[in-house]
C-alpha atoms as a PDB file:
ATOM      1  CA  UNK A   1      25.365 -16.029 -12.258  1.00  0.00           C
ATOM      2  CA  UNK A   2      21.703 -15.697 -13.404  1.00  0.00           C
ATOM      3  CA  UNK A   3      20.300 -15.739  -9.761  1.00  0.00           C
ATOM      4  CA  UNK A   4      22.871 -12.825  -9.019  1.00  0.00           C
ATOM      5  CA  UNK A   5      21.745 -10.830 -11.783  1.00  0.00           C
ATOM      6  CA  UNK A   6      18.365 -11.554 -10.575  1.00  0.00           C
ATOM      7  CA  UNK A   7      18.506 -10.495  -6.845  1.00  0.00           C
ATOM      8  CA  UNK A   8      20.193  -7.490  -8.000  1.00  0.00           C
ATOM      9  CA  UNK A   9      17.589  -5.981 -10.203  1.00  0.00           C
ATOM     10  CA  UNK A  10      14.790  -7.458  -7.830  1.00  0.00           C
ATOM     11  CA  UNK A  11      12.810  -4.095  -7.110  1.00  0.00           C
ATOM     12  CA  UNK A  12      12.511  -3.180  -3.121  1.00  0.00           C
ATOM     13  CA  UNK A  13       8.868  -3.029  -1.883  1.00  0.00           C
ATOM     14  CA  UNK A  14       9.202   0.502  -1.018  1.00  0.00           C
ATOM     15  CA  UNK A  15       9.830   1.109  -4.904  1.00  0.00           C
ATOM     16  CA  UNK A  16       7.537  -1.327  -5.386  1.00  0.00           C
ATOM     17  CA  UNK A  17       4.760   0.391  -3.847  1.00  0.00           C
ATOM     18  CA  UNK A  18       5.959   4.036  -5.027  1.00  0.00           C
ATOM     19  CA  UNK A  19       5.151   2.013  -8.725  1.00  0.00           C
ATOM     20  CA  UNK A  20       1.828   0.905  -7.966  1.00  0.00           C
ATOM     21  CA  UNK A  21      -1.212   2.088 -10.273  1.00  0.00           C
ATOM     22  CA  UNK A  22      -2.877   3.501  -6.887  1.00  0.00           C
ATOM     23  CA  UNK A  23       0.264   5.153  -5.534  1.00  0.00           C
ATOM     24  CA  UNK A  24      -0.336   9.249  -5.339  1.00  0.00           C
ATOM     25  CA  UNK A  25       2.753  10.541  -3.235  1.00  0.00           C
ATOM     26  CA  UNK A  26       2.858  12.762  -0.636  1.00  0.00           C
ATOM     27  CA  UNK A  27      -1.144  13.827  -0.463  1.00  0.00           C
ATOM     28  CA  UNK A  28      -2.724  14.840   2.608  1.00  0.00           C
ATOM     29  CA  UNK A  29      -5.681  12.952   3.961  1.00  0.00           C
ATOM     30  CA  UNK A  30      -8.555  15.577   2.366  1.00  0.00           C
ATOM     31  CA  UNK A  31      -6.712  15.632  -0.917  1.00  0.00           C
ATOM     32  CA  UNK A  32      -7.264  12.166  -0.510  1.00  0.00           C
ATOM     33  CA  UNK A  33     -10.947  12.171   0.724  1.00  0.00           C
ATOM     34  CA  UNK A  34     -11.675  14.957  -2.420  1.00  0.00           C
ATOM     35  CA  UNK A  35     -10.223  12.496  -4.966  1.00  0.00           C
ATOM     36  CA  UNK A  36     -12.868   9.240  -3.751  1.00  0.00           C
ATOM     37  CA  UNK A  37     -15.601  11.146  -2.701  1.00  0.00           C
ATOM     38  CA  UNK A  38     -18.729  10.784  -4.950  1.00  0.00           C
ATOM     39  CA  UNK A  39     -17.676   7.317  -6.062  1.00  0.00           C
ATOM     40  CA  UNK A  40     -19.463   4.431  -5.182  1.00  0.00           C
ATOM     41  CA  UNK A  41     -16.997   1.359  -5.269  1.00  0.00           C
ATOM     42  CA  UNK A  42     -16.285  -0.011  -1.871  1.00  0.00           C
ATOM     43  CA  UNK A  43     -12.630  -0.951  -1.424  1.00  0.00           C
ATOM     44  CA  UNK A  44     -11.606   1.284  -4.590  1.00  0.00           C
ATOM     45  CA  UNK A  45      -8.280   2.557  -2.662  1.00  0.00           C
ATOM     46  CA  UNK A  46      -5.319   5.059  -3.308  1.00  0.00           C
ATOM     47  CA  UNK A  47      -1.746   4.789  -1.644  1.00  0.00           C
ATOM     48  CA  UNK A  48       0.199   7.656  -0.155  1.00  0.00           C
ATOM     49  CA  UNK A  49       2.915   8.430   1.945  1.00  0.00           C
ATOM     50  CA  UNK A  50       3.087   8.577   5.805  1.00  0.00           C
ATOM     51  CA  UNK A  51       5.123  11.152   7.273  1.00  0.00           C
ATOM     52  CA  UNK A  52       8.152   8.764   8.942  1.00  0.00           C
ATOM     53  CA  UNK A  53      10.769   7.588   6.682  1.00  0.00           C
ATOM     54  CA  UNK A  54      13.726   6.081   7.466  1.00  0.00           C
ATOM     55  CA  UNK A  55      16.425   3.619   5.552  1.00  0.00           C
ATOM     56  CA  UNK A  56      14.493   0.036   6.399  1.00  0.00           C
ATOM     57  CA  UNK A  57      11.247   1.272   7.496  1.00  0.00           C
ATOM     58  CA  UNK A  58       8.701   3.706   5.897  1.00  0.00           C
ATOM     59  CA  UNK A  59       4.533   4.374   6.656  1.00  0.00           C
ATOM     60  CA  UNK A  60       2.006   4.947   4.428  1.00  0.00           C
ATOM     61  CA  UNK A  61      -1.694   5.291   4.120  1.00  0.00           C
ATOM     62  CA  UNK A  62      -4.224   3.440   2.189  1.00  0.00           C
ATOM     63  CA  UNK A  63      -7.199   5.792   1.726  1.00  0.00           C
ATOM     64  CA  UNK A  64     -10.276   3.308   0.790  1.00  0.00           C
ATOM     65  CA  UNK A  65     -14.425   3.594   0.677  1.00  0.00           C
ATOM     66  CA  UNK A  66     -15.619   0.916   2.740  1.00  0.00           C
ATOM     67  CA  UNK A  67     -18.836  -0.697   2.461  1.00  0.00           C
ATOM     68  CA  UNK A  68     -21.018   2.148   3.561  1.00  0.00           C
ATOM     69  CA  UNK A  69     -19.353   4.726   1.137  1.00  0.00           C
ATOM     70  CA  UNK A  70     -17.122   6.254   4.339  1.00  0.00           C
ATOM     71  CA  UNK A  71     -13.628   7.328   3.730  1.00  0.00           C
ATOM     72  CA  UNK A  72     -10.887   5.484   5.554  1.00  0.00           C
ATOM     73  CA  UNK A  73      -6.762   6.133   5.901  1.00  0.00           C
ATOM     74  CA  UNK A  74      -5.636   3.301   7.386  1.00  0.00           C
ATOM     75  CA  UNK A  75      -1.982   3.449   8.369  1.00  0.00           C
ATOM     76  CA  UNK A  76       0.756   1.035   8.029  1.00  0.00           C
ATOM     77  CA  UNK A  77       4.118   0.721   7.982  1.00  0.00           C
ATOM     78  CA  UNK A  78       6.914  -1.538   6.050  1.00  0.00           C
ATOM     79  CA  UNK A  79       9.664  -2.630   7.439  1.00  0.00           C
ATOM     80  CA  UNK A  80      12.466  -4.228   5.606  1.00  0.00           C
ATOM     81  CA  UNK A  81      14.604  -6.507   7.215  1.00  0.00           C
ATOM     82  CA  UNK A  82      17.180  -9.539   6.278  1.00  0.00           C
ATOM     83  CA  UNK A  83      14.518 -12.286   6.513  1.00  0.00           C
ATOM     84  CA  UNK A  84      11.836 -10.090   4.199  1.00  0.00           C
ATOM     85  CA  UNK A  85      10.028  -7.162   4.383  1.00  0.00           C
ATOM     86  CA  UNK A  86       6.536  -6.792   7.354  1.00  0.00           C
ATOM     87  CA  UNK A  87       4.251  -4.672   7.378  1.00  0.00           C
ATOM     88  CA  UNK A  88       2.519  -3.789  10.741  1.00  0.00           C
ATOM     89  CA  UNK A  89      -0.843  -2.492  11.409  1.00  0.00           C
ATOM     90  CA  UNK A  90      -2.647  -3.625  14.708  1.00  0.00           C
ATOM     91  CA  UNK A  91      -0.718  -6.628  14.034  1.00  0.00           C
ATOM     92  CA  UNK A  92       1.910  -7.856  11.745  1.00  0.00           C
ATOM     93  CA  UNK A  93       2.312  -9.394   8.853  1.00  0.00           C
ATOM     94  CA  UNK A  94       5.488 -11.049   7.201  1.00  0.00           C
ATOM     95  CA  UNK A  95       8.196 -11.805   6.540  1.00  0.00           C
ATOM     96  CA  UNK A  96       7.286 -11.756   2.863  1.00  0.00           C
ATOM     97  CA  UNK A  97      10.257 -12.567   0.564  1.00  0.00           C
ATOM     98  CA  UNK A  98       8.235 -12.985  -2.819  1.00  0.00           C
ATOM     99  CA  UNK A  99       4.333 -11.527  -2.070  1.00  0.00           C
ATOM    100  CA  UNK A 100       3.962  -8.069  -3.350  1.00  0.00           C
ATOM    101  CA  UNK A 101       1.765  -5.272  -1.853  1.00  0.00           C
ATOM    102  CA  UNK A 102      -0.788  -5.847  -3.888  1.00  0.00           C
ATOM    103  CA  UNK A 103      -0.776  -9.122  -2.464  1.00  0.00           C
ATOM    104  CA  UNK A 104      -1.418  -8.054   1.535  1.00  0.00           C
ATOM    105  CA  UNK A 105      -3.527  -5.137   1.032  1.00  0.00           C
ATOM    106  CA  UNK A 106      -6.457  -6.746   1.233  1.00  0.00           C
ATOM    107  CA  UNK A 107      -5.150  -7.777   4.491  1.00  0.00           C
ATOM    108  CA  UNK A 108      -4.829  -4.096   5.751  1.00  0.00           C
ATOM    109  CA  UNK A 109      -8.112  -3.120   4.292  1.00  0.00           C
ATOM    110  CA  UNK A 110      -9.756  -5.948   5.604  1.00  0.00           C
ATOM    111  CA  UNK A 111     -11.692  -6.681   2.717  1.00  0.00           C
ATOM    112  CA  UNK A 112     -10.982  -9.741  -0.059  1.00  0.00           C
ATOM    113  CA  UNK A 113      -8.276  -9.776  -1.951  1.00  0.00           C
ATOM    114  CA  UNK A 114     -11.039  -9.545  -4.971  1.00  0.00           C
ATOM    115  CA  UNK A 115     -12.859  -6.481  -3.624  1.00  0.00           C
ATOM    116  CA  UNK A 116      -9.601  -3.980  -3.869  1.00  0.00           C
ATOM    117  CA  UNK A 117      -9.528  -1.575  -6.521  1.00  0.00           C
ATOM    118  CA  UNK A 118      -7.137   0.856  -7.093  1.00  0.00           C
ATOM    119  CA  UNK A 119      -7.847   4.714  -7.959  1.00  0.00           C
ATOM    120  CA  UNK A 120      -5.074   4.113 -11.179  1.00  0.00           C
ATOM    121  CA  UNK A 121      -5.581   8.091 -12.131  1.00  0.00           C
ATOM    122  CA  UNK A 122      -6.784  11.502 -10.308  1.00  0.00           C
ATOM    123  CA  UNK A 123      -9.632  12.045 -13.099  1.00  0.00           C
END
């Protein structure tokens, strides 16, 4: 009975995500750009929606200083399936049944999983 209760509240990874720290909704790219520029913290990242949703897949954008202080959105979208949820971006990753975002970003950014840091507030 405990696993049942369990599975039920588990939390999708599309609310997941919409509860992350970096998560800023529906922003458009130079909102985006305006709310990292002038820092200097590669990999310090924001998360915000694509424009395709549907009922097992949705895209977003991770908007992230690189190394040289450059801006980049990155697209990538989740898909949610029986076996786990993927993400794809140039390739594919998944299917993840227990990793979190926070756990594959680093993958999509390309960076370490130590380097990410997440814009937690617009200020």
């Amino acid at each position: 009975m405990t696993a049942i209760l369990l599975e039920q509240n588990k939390v999708s990874i599309f609310e997941e995500i919409q509860e992350h720290p970096a998560w800023k909704g529906r922003l458009s790219g130079l909102t985006a750009e305006k709310l990292l520029r002038g820092r200097k913290v590669p990999y310090l990242y924001l998360l915000r929606a694509g424009e395709f949703e549907s009922e097992n897949e949705i895209d977003y954008y991770v908007t992230f200083i690189a190394p040289d202080l450059s801006i980049h959105h990155q697209p990538f979208v989740i898909t949610n399936t029986a076996q786990g949820w993927h993400y794809e971006q140039g390739g594919n990753g998944g299917p993840y049944t227990k990793a979190s975002i926070e756990d594959v970003l680093h993958l999509i950014m390309h960076c370490h999983k130590d380097a990410c840091a997440p814009l937690k507030s617009f200020a």
